[in-house]
N, C-alpha and C. Protein backbone atom coordinates (compact mmCIF):
# COMPACT_ATOMS: atom_id res chain seq x y z
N UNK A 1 17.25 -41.79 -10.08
CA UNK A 1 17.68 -41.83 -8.71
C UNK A 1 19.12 -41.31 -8.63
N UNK A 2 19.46 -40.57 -8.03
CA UNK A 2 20.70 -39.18 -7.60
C UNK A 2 21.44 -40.43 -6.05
N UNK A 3 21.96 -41.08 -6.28
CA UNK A 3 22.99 -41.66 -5.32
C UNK A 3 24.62 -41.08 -4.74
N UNK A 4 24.07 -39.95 -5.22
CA UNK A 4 25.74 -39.04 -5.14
C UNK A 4 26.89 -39.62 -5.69
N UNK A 5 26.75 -40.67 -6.64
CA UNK A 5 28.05 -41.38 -7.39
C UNK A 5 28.57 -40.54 -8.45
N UNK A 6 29.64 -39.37 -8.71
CA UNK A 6 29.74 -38.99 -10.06
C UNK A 6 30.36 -39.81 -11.30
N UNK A 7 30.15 -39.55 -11.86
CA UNK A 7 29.86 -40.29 -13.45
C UNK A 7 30.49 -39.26 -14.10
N UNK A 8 32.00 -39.78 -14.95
CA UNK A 8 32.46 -39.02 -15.95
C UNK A 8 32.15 -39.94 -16.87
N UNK A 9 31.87 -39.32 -18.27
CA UNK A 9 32.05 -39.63 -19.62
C UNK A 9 33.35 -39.65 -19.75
N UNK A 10 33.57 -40.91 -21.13
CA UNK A 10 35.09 -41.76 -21.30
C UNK A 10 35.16 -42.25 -19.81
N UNK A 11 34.53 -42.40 -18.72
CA UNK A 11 35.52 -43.57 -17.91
C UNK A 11 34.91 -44.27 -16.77
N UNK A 12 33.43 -44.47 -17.08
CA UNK A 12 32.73 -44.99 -16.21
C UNK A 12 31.61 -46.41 -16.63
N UNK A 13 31.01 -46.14 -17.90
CA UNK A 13 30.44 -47.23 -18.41
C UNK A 13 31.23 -47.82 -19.43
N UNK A 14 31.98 -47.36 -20.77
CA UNK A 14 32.37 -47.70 -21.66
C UNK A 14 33.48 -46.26 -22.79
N UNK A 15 34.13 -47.28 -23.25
CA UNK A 15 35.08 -46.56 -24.27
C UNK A 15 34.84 -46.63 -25.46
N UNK A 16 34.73 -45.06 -26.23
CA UNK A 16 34.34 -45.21 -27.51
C UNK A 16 35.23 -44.33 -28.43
N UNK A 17 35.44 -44.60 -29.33
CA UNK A 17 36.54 -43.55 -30.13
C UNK A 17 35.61 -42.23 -30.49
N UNK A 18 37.05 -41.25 -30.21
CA UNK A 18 36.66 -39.83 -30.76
C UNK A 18 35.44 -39.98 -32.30
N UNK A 19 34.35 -38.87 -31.66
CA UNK A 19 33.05 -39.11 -32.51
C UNK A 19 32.11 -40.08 -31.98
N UNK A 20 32.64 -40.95 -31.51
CA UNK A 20 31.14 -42.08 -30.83
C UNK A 20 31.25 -41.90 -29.90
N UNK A 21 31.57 -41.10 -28.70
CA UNK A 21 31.35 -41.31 -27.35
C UNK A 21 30.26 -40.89 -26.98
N UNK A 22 29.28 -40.44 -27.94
CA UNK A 22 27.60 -40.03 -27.68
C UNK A 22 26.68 -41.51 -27.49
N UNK A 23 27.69 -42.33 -27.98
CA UNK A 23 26.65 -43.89 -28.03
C UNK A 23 27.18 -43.84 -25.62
N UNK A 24 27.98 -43.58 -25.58
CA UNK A 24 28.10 -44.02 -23.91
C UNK A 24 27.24 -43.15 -22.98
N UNK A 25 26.48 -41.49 -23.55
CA UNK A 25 25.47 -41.16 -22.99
C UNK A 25 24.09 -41.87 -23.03
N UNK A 26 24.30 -42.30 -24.71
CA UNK A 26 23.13 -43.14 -24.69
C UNK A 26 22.96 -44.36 -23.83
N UNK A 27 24.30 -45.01 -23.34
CA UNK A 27 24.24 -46.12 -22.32
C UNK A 27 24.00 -45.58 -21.25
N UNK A 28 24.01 -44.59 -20.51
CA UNK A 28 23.58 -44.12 -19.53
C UNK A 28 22.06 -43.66 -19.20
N UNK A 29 21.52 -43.28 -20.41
CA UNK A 29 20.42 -42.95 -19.91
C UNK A 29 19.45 -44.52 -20.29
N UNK A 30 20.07 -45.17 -21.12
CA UNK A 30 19.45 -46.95 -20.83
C UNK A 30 19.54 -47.15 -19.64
N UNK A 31 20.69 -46.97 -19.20
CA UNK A 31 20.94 -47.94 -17.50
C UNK A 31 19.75 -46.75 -16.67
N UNK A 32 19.25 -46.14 -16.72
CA UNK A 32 18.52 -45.17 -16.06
C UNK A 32 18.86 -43.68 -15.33
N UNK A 33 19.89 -43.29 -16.00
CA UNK A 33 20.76 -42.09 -15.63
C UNK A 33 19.76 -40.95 -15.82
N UNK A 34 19.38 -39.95 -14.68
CA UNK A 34 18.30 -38.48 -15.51
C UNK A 34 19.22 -37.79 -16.43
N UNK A 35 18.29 -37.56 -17.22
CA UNK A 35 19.30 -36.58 -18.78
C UNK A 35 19.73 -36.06 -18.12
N UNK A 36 19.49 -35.30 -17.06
CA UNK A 36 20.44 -34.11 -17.21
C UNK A 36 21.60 -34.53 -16.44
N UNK A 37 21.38 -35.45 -15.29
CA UNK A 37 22.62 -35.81 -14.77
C UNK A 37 23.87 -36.55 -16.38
N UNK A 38 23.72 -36.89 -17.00
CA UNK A 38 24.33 -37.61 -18.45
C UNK A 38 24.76 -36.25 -18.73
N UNK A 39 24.08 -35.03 -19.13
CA UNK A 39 24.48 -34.23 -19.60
C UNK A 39 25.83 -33.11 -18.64
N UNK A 40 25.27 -33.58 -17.52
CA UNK A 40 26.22 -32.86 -16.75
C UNK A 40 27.48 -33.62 -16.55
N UNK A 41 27.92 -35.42 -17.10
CA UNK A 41 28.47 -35.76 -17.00
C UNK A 41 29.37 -36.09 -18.29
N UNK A 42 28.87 -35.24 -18.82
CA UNK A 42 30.08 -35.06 -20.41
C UNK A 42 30.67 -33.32 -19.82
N UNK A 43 30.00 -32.53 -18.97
CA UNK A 43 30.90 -31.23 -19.07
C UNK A 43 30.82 -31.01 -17.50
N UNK A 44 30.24 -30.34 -16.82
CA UNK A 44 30.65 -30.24 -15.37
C UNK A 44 31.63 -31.33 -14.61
N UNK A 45 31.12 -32.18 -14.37
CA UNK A 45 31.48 -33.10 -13.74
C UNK A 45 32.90 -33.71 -14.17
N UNK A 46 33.16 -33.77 -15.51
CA UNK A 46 34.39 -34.37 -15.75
C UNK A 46 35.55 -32.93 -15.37
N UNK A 47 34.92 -31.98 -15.32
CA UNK A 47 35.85 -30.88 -15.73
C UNK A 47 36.05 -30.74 -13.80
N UNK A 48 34.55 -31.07 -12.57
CA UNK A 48 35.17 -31.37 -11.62
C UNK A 48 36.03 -32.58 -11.14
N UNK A 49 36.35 -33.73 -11.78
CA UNK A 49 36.76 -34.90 -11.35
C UNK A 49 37.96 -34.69 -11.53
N UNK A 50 38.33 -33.57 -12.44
CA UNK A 50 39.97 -33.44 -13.41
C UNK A 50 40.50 -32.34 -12.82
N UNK A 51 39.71 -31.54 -11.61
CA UNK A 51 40.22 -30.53 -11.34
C UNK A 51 40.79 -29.43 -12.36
N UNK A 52 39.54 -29.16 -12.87
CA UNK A 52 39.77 -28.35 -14.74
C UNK A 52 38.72 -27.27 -14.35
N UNK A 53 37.84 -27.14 -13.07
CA UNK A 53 36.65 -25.70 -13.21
C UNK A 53 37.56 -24.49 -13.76
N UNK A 54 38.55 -24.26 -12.97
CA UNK A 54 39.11 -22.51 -13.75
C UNK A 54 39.73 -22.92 -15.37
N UNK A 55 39.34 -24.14 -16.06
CA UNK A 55 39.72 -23.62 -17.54
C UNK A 55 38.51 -24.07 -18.32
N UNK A 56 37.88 -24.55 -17.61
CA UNK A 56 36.48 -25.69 -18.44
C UNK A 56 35.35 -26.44 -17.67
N UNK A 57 34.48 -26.93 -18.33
CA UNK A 57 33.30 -27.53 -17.89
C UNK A 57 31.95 -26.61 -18.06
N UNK A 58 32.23 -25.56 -18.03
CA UNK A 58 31.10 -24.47 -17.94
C UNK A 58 30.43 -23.37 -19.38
N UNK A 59 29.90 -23.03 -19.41
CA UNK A 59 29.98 -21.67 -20.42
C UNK A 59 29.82 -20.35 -19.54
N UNK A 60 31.56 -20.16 -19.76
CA UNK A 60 31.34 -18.90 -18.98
C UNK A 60 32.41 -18.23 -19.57
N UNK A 61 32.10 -16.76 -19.08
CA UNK A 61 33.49 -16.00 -19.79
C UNK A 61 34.81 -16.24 -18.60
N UNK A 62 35.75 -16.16 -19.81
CA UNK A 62 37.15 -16.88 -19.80
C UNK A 62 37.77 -18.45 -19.27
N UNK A 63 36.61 -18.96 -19.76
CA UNK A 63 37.16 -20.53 -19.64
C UNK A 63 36.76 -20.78 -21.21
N UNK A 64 37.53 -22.06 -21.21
CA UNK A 64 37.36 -22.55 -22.82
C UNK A 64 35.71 -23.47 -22.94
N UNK A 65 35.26 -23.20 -24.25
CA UNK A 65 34.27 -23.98 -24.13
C UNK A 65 33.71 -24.27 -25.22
N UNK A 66 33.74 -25.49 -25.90
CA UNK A 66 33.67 -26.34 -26.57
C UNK A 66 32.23 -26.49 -26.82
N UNK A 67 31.02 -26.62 -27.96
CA UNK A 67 29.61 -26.29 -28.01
C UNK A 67 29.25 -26.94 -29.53
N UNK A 68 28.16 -28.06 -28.86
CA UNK A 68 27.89 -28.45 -29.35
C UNK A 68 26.73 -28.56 -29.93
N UNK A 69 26.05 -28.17 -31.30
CA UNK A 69 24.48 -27.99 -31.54
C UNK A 69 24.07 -29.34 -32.31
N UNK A 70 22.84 -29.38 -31.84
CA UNK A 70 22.13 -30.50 -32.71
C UNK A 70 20.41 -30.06 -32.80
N UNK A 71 20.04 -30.75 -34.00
CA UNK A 71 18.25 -30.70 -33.99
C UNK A 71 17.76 -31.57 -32.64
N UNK A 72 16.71 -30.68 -31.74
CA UNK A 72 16.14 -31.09 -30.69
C UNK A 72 16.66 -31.30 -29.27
N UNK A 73 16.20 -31.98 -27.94
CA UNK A 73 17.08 -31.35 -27.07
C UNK A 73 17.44 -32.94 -26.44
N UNK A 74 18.81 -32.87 -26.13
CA UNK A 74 18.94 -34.23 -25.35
C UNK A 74 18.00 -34.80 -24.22
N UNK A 75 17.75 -34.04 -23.74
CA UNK A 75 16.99 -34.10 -22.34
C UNK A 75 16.06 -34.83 -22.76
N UNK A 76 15.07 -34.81 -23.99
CA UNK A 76 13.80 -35.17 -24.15
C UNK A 76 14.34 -36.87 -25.34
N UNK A 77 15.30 -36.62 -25.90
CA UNK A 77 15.48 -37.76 -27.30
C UNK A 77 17.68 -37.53 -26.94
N UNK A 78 18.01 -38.92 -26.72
CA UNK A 78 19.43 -38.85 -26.27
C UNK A 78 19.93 -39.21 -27.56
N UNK A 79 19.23 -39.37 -28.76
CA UNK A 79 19.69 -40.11 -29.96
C UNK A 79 19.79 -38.81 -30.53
N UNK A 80 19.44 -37.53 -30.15
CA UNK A 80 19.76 -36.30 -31.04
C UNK A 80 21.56 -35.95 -31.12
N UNK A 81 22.27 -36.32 -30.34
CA UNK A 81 23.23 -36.40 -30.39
C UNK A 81 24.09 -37.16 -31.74
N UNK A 82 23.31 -38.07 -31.98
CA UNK A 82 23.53 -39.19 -33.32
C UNK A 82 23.38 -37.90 -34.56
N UNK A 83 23.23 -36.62 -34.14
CA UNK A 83 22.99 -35.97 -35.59
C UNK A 83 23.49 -34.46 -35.39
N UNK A 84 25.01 -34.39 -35.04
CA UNK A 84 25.47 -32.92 -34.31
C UNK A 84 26.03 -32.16 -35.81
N UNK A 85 25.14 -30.90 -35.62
CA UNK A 85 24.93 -30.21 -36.66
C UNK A 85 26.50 -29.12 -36.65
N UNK A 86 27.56 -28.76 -35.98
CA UNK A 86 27.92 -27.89 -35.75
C UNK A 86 28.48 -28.34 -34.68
N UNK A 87 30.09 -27.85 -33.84
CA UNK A 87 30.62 -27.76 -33.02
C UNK A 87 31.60 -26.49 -33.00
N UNK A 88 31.62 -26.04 -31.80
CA UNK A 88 32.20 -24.31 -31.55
C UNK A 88 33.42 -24.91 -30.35
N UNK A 89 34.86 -24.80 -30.95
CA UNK A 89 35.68 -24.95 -30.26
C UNK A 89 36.66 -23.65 -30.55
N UNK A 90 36.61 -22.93 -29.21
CA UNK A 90 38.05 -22.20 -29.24
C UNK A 90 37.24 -20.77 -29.86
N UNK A 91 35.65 -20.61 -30.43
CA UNK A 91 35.56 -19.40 -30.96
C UNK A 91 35.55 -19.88 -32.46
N UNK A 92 35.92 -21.10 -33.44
CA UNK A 92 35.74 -21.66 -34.13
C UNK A 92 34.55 -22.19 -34.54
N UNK A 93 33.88 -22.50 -35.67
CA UNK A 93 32.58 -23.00 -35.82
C UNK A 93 32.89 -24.09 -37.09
N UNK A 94 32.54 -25.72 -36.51
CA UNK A 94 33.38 -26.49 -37.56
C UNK A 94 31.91 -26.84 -37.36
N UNK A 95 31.04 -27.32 -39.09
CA UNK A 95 30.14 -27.68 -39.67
C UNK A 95 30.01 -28.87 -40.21
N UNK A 96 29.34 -29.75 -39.72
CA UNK A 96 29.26 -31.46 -39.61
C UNK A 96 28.36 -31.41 -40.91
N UNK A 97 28.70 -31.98 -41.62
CA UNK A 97 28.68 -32.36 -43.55
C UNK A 97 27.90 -33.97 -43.89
């Protein structure tokens, strides 16, 4: 259910240190959040709440954008996040060991 409330990640259900803040999507889609709204609320949405669209939130050319891969798709299993294979910051590709 879409109540027009936006929902940033880090500051709406819970605080988790850098690296666990994937356990607070997972609290969201417990409380009954649609994936994709969760997903739009780790990058769109925070990047609209912060007034950040012209540097971030999106994948687009010339904003920064931060990318994250994992086995399988959040949308369907929110615990795939529990296993991020790879992150692309800055044009960088740092490999989770």
């Amino acid at each position: 259910m879409n109540t027009g409330v936006k929902i940033c990640l880090g500051g709406n259900i819970s605080v988790y240190p850098h690296g666990e803040n994937y356990r607070e999507l997972e609290l969201m889609v417990e409380y009954d959040m649609e994936s994709i709204g969760m997903l739009k609320s780790a990058t769109s949405v925070n990047a609209d709440v912060f007034e950040l669209t012209t540097k971030t939130g999106r994948i687009k050319a010339g904003l920064l954008a931060n990318i994250v891969a994992m086995d399988g798709n959040p949308e369907q299993n929110i615990e795939t996040f529990q296993n991020v294979k790879f992150v692309m910051k800055s044009g960088q590709v740092y490999v989770n060991k």
